[in-house]
Every structure is written in C-alpha cells, then in structure tokens.
N, C-alpha and C. Protein backbone atom coordinates (compact mmCIF):
# COMPACT_ATOMS: atom_id res chain seq x y z
N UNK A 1 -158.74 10.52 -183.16
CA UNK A 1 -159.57 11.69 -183.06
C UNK A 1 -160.94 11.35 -182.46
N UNK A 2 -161.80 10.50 -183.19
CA UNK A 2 -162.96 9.93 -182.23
C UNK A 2 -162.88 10.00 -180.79
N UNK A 3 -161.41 9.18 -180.04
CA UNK A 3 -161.79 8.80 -179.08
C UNK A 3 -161.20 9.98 -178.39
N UNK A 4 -160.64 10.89 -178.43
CA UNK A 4 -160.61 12.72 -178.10
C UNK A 4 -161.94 13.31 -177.75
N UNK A 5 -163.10 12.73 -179.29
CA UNK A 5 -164.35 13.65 -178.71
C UNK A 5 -164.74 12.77 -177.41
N UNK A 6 -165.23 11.57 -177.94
CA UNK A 6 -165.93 10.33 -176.80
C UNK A 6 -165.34 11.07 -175.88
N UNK A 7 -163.70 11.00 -175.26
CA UNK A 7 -163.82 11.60 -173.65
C UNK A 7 -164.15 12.73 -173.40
N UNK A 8 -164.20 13.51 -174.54
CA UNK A 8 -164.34 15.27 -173.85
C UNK A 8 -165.85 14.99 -174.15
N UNK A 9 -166.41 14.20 -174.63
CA UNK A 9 -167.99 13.88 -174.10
C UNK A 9 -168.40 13.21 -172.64
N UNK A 10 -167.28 12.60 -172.57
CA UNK A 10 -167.93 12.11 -170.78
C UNK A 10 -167.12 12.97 -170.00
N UNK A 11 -166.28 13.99 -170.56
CA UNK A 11 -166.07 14.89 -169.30
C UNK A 11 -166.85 15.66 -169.56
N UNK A 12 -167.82 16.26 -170.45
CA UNK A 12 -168.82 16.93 -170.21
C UNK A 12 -169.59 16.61 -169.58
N UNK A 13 -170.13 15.24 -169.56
CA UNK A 13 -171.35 14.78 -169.17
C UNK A 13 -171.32 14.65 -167.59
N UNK A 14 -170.15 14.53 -167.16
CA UNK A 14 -169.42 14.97 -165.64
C UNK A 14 -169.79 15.90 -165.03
N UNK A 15 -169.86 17.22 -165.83
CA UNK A 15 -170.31 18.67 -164.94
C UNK A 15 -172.05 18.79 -164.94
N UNK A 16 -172.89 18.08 -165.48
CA UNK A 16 -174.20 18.12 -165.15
C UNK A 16 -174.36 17.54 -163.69
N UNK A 17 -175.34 18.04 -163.56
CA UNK A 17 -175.77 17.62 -162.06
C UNK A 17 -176.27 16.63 -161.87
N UNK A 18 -176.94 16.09 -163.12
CA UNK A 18 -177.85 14.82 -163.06
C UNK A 18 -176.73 13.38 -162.50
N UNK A 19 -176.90 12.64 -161.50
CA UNK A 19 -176.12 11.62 -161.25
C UNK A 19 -176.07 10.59 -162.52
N UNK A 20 -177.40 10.60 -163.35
CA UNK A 20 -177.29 9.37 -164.11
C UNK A 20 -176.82 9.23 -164.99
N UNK A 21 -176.31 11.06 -165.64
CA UNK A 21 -175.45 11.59 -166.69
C UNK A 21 -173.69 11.61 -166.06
N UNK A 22 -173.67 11.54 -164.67
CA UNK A 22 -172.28 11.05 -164.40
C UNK A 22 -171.93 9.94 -163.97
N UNK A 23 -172.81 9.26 -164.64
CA UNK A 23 -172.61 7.92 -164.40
C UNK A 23 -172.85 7.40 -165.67
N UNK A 24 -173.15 7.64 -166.58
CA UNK A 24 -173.10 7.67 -168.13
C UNK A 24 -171.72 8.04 -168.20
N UNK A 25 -171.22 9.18 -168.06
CA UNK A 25 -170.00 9.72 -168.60
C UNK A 25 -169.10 8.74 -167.93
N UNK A 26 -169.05 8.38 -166.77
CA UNK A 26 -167.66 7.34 -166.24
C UNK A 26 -167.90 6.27 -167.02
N UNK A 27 -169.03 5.54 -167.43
CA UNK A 27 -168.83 4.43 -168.13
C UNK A 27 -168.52 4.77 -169.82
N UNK A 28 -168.85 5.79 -169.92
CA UNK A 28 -167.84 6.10 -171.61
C UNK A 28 -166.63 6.15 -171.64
N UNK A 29 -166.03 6.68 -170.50
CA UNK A 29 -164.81 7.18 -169.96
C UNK A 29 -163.47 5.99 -170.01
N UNK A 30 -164.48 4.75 -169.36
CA UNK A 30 -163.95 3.43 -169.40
C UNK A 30 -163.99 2.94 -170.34
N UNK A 31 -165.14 2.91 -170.84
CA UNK A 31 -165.10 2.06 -172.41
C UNK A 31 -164.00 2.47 -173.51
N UNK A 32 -164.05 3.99 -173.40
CA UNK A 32 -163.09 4.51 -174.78
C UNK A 32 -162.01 4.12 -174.22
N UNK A 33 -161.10 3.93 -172.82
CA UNK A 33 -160.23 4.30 -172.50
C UNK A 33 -159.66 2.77 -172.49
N UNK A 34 -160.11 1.20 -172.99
CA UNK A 34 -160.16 0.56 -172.56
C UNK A 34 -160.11 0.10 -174.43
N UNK A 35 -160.94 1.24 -175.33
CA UNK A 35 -160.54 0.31 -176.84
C UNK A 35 -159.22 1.67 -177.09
N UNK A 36 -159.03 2.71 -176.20
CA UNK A 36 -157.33 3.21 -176.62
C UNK A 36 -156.32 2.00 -176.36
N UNK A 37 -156.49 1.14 -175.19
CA UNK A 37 -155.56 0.72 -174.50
C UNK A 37 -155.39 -0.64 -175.27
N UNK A 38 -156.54 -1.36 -175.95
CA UNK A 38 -156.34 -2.81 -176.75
C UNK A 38 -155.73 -2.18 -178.14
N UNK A 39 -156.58 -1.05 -178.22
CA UNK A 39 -155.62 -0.35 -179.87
C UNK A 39 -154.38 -0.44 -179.82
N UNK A 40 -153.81 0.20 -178.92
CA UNK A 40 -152.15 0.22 -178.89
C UNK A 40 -151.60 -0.90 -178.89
N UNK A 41 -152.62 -1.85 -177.74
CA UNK A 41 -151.54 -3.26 -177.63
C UNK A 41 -151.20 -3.93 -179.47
N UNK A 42 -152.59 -3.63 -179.97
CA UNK A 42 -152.63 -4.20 -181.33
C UNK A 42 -151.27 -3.44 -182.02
N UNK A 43 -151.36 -2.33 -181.91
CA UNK A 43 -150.63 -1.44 -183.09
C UNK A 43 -148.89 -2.16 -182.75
N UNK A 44 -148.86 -1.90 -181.42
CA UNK A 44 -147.29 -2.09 -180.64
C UNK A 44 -147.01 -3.49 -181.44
N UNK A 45 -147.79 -4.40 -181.10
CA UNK A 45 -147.61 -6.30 -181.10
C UNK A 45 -147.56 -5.96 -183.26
N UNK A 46 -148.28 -5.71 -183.91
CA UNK A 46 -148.48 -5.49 -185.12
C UNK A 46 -147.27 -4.53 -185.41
N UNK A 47 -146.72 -3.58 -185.06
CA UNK A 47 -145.50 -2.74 -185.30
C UNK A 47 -144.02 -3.37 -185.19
N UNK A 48 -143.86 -4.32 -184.22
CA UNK A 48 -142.83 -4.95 -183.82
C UNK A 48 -141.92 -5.53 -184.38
N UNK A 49 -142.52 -6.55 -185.60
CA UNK A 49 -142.07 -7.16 -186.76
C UNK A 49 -141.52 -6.24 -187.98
N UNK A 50 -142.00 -4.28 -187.77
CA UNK A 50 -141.63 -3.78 -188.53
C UNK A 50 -140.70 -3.00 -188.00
N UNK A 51 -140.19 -3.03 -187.02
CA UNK A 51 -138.68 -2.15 -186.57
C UNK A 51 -137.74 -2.30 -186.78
N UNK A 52 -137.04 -1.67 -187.33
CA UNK A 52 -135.15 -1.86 -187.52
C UNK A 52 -134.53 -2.13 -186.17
N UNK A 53 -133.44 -2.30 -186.72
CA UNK A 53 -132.63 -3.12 -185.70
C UNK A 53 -132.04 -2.40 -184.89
N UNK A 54 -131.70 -0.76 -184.97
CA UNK A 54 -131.51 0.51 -184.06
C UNK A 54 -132.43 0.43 -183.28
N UNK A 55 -133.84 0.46 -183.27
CA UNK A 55 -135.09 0.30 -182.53
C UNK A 55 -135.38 -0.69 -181.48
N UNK A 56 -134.96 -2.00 -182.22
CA UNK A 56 -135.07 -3.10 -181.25
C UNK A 56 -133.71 -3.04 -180.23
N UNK A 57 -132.57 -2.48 -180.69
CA UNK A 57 -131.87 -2.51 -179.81
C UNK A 57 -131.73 -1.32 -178.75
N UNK A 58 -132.85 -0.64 -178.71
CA UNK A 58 -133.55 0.70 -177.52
C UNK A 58 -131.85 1.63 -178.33
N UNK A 59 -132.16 2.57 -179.65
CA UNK A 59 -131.50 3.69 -179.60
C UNK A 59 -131.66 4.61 -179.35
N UNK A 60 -131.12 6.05 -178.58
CA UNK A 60 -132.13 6.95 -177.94
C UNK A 60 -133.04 7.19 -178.95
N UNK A 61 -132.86 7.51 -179.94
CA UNK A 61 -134.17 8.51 -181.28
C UNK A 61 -135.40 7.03 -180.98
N UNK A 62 -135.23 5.92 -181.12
CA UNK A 62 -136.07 4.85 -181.02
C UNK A 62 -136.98 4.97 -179.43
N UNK A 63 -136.21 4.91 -178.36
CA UNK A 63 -136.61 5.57 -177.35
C UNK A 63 -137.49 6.78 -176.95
N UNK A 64 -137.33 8.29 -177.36
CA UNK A 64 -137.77 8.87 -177.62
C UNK A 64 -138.93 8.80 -178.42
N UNK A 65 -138.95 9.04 -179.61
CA UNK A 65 -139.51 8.80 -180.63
C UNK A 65 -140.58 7.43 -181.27
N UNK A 66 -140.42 6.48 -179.90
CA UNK A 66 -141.23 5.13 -180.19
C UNK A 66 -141.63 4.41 -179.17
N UNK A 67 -140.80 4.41 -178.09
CA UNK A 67 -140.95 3.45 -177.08
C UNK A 67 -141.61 4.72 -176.03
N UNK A 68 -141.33 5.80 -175.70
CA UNK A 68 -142.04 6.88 -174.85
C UNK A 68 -142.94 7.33 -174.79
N UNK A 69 -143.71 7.26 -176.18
CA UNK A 69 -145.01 7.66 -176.81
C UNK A 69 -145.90 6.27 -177.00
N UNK A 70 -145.32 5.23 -177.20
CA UNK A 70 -146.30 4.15 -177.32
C UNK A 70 -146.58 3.96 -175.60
N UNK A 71 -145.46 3.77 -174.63
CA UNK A 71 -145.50 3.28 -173.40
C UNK A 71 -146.95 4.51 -172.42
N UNK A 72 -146.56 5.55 -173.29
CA UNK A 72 -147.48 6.62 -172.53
C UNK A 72 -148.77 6.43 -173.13
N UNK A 73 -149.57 5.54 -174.10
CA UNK A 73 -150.84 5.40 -174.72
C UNK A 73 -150.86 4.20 -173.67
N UNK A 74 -149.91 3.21 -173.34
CA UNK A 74 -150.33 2.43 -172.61
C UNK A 74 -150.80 2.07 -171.17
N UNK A 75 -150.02 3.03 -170.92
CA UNK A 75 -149.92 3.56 -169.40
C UNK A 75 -151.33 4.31 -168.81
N UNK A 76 -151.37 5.63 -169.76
CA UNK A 76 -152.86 6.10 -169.06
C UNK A 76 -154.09 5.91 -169.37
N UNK A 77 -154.58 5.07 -170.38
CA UNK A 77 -155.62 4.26 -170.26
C UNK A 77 -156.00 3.27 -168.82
N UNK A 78 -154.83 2.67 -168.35
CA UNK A 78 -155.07 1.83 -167.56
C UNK A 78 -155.55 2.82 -166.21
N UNK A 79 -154.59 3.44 -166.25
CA UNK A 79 -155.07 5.08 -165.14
C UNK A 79 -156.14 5.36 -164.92
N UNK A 80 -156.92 5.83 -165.60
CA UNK A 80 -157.89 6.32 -166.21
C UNK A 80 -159.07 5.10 -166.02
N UNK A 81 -159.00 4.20 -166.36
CA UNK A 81 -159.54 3.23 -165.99
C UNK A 81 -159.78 2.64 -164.44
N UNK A 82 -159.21 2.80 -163.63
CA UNK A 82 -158.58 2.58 -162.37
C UNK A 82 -159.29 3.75 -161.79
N UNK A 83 -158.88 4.96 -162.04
CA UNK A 83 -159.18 6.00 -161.41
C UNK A 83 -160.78 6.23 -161.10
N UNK A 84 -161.22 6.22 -162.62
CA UNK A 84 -162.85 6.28 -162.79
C UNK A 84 -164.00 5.31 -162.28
N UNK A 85 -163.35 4.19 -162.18
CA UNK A 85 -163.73 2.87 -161.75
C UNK A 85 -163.82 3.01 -160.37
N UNK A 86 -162.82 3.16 -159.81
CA UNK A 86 -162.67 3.45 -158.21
C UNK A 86 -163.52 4.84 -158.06
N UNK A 87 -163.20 5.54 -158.28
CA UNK A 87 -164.45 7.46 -158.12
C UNK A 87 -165.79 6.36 -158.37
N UNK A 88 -166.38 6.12 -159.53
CA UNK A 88 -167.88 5.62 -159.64
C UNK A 88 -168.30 4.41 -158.88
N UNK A 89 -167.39 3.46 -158.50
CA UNK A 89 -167.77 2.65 -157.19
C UNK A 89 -167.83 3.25 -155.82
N UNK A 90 -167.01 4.08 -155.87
CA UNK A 90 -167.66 5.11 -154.80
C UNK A 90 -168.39 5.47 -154.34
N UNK A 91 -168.78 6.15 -155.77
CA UNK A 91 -170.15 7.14 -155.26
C UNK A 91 -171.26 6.41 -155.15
N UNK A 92 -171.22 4.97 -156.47
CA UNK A 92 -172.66 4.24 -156.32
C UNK A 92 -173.05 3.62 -154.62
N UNK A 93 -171.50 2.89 -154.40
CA UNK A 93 -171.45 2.84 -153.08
C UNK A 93 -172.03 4.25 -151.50
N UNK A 94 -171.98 5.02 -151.69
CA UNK A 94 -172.32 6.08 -151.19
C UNK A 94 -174.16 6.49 -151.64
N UNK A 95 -174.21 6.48 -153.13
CA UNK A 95 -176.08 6.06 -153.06
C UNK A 95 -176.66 5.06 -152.47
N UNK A 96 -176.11 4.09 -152.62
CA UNK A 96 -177.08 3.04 -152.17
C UNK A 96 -176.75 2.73 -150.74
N UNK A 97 -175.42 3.62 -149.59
CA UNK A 97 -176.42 3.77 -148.48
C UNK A 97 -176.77 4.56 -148.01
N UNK A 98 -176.73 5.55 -148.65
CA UNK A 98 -177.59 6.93 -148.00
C UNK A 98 -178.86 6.94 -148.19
C-alpha cells in the first residue's frame, strides 16, 4: 500500500510544471519501483522453500495463482525503471543543451 501512494505521488508530481518537481517525481518513481522489485525477489527466494510439490512442479492453479502474479511484480518494476530513467536522461540531456 505505501508504495501505491509513493507512485501516485510522483505521478502527481509529474503534472506540475516546475521541472525540478519532475524530476523529483522520476527519481521517486525509481526508487519505489526498485524497493517493489528487491521486495519480491526477497519474498519469491524466501517463499520457495515453502511450496508444495504441485507448485514446484508448474500446476496450472500454481501457475496462475503464483508464478503469474509474482513474475508480473517482477517484470514491471524493471519497466518502469528503464522507462523513467531513459524519459529523465532525456530531458536532463535536452536542458543542459538548450
């Protein structure tokens, strides 16, 4: 839940006009998106030792239900990371030569 507000705080901080407030918000953007992405690795690596043996052997409900939803916490952090990173090197790139 925290890290829900944190981003819908740097996507707010996105629609101000001020550059230094969208450039605040991309670096929150990264940061939260970067302790979602070590959280999971923790939870996944820490969960592993507790799966039944339907699970480890990929059953659809395990699939569904475990491997689709963890793989998707893992996946768009890195996105998100990538994405924002590349947009704010951009633009800093674009201030400093205009």
């Amino acid at each position: 839940m925290a890290e829900a507000a944190l981003l819908l705080l740097s996507a707010t901080l996105g629609f101000f006009s001020s550059p230094s407030l969208k450039i605040k918000g991309a670096l929150l953007a990264i940061v939260v998106s970067a302790f979602v992405f070590w959280k999971t690795v923790i939870y996944v690596w820490y969960d592993y030792t507790f799966l039944t043996v339907p699970a480890l052997n990929f059953s659809p409900e395990s699939i569904v239900f475990y491997y689709f939803p963890n793989s998707f916490w893992l996946v768009c952090p890195i996105w998100v990371i990538l994405g924002v990173s590349g947009r704010l090197g951009a633009a800093l790139t674009k201030e400093k030569t205009a």
